[in-house]
PDB file of N, CA and C in Angstrom:
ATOM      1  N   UNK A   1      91.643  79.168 203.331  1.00  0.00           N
ATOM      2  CA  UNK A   1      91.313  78.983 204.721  1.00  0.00           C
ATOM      3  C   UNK A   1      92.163  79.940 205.541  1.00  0.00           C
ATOM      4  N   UNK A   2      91.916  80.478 206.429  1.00  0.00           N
ATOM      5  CA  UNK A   2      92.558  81.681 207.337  1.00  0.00           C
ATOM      6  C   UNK A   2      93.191  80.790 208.443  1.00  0.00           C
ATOM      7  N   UNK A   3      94.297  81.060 208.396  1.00  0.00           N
ATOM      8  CA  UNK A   3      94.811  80.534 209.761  1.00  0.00           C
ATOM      9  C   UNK A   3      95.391  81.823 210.780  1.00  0.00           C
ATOM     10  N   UNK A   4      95.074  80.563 211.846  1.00  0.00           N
ATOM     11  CA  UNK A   4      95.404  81.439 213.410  1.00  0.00           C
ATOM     12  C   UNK A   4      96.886  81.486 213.840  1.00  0.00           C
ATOM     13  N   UNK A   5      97.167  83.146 214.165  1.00  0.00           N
ATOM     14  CA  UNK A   5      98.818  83.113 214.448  1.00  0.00           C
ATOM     15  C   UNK A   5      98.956  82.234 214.914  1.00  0.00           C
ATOM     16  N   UNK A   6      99.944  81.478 215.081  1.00  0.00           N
ATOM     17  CA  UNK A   6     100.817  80.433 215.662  1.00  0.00           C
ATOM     18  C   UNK A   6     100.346  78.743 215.064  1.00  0.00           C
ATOM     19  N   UNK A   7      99.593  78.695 214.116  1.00  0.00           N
ATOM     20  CA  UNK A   7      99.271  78.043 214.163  1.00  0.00           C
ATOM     21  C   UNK A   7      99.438  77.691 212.408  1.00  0.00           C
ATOM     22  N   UNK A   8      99.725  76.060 211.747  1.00  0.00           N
ATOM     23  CA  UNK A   8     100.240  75.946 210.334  1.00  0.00           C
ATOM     24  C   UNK A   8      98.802  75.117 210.111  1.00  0.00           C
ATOM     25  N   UNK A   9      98.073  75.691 208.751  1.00  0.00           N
ATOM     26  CA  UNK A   9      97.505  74.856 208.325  1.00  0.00           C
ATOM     27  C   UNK A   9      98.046  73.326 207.876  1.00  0.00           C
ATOM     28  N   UNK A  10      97.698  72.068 208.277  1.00  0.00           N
ATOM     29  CA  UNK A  10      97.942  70.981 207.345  1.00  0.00           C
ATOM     30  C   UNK A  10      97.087  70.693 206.612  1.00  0.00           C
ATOM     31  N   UNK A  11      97.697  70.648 205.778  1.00  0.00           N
ATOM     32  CA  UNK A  11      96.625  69.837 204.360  1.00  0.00           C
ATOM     33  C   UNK A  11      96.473  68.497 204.944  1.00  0.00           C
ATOM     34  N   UNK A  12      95.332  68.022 204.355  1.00  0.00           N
ATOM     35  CA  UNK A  12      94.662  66.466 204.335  1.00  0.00           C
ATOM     36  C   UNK A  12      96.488  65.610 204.224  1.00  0.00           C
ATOM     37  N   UNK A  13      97.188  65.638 202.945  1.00  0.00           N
ATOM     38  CA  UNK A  13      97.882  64.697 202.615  1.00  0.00           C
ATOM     39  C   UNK A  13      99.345  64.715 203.548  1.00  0.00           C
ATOM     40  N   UNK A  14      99.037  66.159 203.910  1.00  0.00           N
ATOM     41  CA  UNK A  14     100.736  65.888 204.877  1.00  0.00           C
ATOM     42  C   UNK A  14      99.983  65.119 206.231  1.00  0.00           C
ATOM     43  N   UNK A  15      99.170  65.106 206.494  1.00  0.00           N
ATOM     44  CA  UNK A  15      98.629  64.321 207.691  1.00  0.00           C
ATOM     45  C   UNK A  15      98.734  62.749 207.449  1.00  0.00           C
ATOM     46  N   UNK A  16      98.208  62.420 206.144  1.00  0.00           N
ATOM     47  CA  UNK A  16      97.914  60.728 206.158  1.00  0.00           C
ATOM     48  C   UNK A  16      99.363  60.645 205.695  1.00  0.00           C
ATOM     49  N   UNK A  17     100.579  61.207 205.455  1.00  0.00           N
ATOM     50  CA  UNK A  17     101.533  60.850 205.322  1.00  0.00           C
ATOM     51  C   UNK A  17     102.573  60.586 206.847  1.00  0.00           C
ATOM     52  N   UNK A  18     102.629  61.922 207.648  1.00  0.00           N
ATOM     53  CA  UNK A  18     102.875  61.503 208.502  1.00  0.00           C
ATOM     54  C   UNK A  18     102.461  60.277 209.630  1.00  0.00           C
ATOM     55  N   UNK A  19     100.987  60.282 209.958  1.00  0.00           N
ATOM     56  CA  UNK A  19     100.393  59.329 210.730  1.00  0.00           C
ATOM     57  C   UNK A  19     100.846  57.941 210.027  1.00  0.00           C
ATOM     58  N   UNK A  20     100.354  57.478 208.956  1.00  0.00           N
ATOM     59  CA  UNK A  20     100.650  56.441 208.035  1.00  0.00           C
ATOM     60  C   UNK A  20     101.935  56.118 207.922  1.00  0.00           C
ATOM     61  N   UNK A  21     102.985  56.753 208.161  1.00  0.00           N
ATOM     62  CA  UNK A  21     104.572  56.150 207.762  1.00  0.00           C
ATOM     63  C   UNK A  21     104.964  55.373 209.161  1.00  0.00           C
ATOM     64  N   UNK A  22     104.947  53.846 209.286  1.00  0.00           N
ATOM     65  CA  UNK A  22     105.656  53.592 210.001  1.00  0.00           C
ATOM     66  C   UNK A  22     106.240  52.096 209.348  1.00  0.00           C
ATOM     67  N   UNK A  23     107.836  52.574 209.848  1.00  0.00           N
ATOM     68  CA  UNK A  23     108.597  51.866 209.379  1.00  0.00           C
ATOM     69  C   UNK A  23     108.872  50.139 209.501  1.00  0.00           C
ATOM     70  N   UNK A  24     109.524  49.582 208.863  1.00  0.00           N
ATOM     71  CA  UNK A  24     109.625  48.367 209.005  1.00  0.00           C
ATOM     72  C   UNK A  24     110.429  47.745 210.618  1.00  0.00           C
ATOM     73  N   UNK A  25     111.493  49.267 210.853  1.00  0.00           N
ATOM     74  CA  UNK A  25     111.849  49.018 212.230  1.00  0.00           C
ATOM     75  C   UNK A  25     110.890  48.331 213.443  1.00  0.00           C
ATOM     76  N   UNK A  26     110.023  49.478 213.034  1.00  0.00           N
ATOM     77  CA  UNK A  26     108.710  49.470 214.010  1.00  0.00           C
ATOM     78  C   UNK A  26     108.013  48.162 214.566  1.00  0.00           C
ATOM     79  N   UNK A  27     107.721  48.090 213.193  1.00  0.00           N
ATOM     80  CA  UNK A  27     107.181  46.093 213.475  1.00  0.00           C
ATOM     81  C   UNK A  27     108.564  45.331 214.261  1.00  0.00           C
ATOM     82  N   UNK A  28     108.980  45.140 213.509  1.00  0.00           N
ATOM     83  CA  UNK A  28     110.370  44.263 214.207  1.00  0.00           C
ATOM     84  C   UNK A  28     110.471  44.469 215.498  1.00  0.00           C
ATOM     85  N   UNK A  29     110.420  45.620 216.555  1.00  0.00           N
ATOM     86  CA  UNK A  29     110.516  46.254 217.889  1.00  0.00           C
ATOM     87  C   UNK A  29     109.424  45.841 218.222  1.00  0.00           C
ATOM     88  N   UNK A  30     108.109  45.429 217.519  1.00  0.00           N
ATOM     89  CA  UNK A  30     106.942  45.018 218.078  1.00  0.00           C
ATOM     90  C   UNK A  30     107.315  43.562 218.407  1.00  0.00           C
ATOM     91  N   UNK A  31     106.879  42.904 216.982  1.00  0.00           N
ATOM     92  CA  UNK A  31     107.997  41.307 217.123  1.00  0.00           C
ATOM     93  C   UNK A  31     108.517  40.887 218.115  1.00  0.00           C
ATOM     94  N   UNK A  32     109.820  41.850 218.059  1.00  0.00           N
ATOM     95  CA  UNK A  32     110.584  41.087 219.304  1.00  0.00           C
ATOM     96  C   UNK A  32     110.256  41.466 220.597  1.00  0.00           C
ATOM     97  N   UNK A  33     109.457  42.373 220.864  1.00  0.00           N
ATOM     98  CA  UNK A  33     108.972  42.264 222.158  1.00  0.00           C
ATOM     99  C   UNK A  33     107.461  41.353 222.481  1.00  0.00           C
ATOM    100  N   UNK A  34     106.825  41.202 221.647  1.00  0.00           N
ATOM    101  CA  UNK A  34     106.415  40.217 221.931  1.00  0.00           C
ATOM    102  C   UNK A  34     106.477  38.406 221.984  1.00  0.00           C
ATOM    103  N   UNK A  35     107.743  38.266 221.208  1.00  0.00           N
ATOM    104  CA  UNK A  35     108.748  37.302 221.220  1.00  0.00           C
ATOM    105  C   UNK A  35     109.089  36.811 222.910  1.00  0.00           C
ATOM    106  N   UNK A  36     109.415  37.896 223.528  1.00  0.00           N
ATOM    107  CA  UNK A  36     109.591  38.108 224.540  1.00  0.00           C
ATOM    108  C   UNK A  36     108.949  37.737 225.682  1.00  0.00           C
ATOM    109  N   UNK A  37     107.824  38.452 225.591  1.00  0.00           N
ATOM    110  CA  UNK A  37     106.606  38.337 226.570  1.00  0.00           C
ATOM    111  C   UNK A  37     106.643  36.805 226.348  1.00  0.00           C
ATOM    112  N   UNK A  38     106.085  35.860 225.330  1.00  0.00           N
ATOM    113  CA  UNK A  38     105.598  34.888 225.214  1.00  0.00           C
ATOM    114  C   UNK A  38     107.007  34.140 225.978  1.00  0.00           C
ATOM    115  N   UNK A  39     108.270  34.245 225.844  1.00  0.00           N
ATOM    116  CA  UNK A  39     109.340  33.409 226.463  1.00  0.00           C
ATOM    117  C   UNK A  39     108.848  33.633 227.846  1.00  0.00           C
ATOM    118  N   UNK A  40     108.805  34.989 228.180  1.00  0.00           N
ATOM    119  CA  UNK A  40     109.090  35.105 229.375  1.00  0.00           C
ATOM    120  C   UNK A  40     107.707  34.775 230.725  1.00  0.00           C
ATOM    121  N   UNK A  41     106.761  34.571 229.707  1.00  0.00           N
ATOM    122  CA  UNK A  41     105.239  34.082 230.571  1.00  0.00           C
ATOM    123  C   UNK A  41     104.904  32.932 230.184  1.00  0.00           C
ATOM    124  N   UNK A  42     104.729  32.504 228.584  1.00  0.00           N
ATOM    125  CA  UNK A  42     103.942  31.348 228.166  1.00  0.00           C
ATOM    126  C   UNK A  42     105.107  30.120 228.244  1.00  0.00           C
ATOM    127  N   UNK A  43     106.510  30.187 228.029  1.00  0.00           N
ATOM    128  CA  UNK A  43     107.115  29.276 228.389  1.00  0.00           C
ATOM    129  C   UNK A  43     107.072  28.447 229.915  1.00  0.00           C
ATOM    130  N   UNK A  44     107.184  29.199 231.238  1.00  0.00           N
ATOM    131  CA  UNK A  44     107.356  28.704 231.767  1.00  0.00           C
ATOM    132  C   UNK A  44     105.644  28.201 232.873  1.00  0.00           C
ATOM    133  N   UNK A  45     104.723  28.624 231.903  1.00  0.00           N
ATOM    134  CA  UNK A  45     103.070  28.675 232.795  1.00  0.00           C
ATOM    135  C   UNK A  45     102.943  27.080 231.855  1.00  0.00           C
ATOM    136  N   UNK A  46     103.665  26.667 230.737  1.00  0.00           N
ATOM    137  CA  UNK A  46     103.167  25.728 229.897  1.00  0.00           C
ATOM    138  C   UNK A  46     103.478  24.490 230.502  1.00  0.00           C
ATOM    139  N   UNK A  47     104.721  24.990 230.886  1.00  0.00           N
ATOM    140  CA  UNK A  47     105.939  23.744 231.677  1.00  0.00           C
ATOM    141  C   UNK A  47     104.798  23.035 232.837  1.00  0.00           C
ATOM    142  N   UNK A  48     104.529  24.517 234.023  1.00  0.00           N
ATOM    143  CA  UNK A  48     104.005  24.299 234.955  1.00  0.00           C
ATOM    144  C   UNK A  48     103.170  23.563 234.722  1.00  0.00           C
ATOM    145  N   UNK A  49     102.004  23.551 233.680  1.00  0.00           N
ATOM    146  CA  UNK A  49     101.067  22.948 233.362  1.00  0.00           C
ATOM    147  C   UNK A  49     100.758  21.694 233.038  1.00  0.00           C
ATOM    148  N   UNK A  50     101.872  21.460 232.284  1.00  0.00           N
ATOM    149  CA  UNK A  50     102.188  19.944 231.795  1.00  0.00           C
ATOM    150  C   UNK A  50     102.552  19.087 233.001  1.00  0.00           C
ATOM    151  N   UNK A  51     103.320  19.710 234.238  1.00  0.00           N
ATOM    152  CA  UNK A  51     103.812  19.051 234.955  1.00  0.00           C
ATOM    153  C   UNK A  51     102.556  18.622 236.017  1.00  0.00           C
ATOM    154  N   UNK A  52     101.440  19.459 236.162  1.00  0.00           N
ATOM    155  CA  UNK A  52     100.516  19.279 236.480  1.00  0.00           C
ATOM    156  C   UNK A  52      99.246  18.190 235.746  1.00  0.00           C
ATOM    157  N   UNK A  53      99.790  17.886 234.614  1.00  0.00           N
ATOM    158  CA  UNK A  53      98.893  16.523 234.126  1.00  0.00           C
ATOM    159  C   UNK A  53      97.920  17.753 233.409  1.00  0.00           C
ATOM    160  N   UNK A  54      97.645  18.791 233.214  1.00  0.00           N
ATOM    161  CA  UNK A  54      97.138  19.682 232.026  1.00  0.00           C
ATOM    162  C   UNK A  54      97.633  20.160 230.833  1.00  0.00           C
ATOM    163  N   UNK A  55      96.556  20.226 229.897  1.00  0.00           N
ATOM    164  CA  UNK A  55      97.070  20.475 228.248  1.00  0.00           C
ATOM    165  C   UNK A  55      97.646  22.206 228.565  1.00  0.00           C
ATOM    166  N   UNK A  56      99.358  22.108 227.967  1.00  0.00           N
ATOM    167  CA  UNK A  56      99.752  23.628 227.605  1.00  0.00           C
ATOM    168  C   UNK A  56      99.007  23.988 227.165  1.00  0.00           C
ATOM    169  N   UNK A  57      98.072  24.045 226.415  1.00  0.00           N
ATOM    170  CA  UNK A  57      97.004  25.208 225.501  1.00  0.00           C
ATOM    171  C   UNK A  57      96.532  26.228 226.434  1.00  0.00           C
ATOM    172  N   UNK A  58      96.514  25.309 227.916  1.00  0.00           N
ATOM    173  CA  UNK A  58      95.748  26.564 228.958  1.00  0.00           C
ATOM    174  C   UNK A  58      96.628  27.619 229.071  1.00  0.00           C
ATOM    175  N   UNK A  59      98.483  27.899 228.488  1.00  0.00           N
ATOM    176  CA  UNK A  59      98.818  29.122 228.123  1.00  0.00           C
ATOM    177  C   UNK A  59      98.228  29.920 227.815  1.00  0.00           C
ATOM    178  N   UNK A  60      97.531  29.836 226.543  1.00  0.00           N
ATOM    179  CA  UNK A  60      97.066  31.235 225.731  1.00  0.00           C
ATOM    180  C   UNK A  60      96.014  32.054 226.459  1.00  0.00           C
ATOM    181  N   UNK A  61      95.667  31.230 227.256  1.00  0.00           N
ATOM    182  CA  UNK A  61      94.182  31.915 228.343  1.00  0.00           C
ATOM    183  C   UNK A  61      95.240  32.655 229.307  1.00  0.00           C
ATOM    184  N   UNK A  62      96.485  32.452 230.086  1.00  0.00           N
ATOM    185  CA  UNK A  62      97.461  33.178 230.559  1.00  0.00           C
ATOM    186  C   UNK A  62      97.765  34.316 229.594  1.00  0.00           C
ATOM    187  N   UNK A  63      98.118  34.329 228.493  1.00  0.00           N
ATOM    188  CA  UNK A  63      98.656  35.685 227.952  1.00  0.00           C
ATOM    189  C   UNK A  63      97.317  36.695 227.441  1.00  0.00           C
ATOM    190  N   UNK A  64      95.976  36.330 228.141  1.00  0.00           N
ATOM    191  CA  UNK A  64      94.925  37.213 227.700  1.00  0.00           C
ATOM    192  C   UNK A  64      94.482  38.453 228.740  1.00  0.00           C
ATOM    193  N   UNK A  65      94.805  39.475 228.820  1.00  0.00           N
ATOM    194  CA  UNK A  65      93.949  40.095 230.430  1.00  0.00           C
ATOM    195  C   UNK A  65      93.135  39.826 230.751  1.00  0.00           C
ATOM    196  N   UNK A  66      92.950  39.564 231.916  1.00  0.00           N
ATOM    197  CA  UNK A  66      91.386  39.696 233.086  1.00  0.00           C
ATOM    198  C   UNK A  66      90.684  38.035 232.707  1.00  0.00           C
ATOM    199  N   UNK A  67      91.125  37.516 231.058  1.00  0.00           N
ATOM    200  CA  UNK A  67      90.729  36.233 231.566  1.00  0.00           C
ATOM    201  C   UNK A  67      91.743  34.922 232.112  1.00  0.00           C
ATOM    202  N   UNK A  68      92.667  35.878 232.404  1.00  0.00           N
ATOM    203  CA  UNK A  68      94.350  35.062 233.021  1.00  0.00           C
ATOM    204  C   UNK A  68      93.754  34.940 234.475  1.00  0.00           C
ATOM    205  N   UNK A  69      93.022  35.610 234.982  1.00  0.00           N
ATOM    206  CA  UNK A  69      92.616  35.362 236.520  1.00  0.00           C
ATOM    207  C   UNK A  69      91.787  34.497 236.205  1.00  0.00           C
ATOM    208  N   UNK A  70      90.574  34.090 235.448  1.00  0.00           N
ATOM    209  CA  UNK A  70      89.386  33.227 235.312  1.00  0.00           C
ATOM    210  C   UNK A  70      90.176  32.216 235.391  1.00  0.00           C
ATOM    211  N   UNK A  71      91.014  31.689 234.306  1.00  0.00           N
ATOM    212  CA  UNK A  71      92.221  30.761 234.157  1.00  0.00           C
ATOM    213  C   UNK A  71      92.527  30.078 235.528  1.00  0.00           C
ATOM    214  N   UNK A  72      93.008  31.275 236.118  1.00  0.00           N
ATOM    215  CA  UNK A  72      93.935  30.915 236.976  1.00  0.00           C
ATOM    216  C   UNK A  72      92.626  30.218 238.064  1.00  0.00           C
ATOM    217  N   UNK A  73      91.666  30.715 238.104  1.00  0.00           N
ATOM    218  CA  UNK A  73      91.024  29.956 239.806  1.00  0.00           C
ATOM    219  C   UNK A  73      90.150  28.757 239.116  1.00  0.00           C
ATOM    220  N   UNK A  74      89.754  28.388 238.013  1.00  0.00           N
ATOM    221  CA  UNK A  74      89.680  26.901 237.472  1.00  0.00           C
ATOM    222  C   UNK A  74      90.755  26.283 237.584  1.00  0.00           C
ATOM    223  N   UNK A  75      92.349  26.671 237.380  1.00  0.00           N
ATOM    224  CA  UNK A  75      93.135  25.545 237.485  1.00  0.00           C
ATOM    225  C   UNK A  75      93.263  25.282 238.577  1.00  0.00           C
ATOM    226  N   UNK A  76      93.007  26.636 239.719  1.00  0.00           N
ATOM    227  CA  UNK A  76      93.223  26.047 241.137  1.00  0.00           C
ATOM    228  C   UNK A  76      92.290  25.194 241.559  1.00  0.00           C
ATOM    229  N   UNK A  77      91.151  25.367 241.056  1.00  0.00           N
ATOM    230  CA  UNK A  77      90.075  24.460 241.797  1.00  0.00           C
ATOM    231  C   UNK A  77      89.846  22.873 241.102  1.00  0.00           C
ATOM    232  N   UNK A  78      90.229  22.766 239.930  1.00  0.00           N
ATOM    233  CA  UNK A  78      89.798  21.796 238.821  1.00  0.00           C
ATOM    234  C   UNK A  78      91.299  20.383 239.707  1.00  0.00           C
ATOM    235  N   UNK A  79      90.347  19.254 239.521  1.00  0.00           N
ATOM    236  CA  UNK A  79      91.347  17.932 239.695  1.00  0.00           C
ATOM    237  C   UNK A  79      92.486  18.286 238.638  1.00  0.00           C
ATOM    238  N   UNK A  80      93.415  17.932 239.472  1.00  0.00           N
ATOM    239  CA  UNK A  80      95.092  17.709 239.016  1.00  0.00           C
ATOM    240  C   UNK A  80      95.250  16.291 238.336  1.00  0.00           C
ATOM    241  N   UNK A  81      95.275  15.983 237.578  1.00  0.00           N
ATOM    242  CA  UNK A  81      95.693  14.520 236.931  1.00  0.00           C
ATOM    243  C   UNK A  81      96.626  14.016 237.926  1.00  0.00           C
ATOM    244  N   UNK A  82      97.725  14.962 237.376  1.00  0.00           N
ATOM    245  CA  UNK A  82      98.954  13.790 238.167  1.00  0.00           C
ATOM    246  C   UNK A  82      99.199  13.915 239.566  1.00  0.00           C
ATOM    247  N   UNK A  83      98.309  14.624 240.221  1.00  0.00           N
ATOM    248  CA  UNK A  83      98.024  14.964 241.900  1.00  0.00           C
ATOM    249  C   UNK A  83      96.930  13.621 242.094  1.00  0.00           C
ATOM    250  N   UNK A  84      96.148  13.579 241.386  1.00  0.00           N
ATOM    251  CA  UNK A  84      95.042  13.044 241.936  1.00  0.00           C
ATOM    252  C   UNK A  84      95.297  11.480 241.210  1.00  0.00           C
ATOM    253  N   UNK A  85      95.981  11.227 240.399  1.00  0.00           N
ATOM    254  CA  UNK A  85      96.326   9.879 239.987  1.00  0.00           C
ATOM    255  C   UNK A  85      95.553   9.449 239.049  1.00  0.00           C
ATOM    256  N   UNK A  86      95.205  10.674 237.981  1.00  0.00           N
ATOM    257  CA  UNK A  86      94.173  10.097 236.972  1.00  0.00           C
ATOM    258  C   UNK A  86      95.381  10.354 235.720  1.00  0.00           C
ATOM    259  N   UNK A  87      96.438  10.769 236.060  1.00  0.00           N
ATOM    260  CA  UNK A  87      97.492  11.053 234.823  1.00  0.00           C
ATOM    261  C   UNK A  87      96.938   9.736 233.657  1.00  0.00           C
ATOM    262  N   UNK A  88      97.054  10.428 232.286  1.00  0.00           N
ATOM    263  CA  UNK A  88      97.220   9.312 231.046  1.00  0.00           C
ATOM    264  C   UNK A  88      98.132   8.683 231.016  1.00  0.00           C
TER     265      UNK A  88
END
């Protein structure tokens, strides 16, 4: 194959080697930042929730994009248990 000044042929295998190597660091830095996120959003939207007479589960609809707003204007509009005095 002819290559163009400035320019290094890669073979097929130095490619899927580079792209493909990622380390075990990597994950772990993923991990704990999403460790994170979840402390730092789903902990305290769960609290709120409960305290509102609703099941925490409605967290996980918080940590989703674009359906965290849907979320959000059903809980505003939907009866409050422990507002409205239907608490279990």
């Amino acid at each position: 194959m002819a290559s163009v000044e400035g320019f290094r042929h890669v073979s097929r295998d130095d490619r899927e080697v580079r792209m493909g190597s990622v380390s075990i660091y990597h994950w772990l830095v993923v991990l704990v930042a999403l460790g994170l996120i979840l402390l730092a959003v789903g902990f305290p939207v769960a609290r709120i929730l409960k305290r509102m007479g609703l099941s925490p589960w409605w967290t996980v609809l918080a940590l989703i994009p674009y359906l965290n707003v849907v979320a959000l204007w059903i809980v505003a509009f939907v009866r409050w248990p422990k507002v409205d005095g239907d608490a279990v």
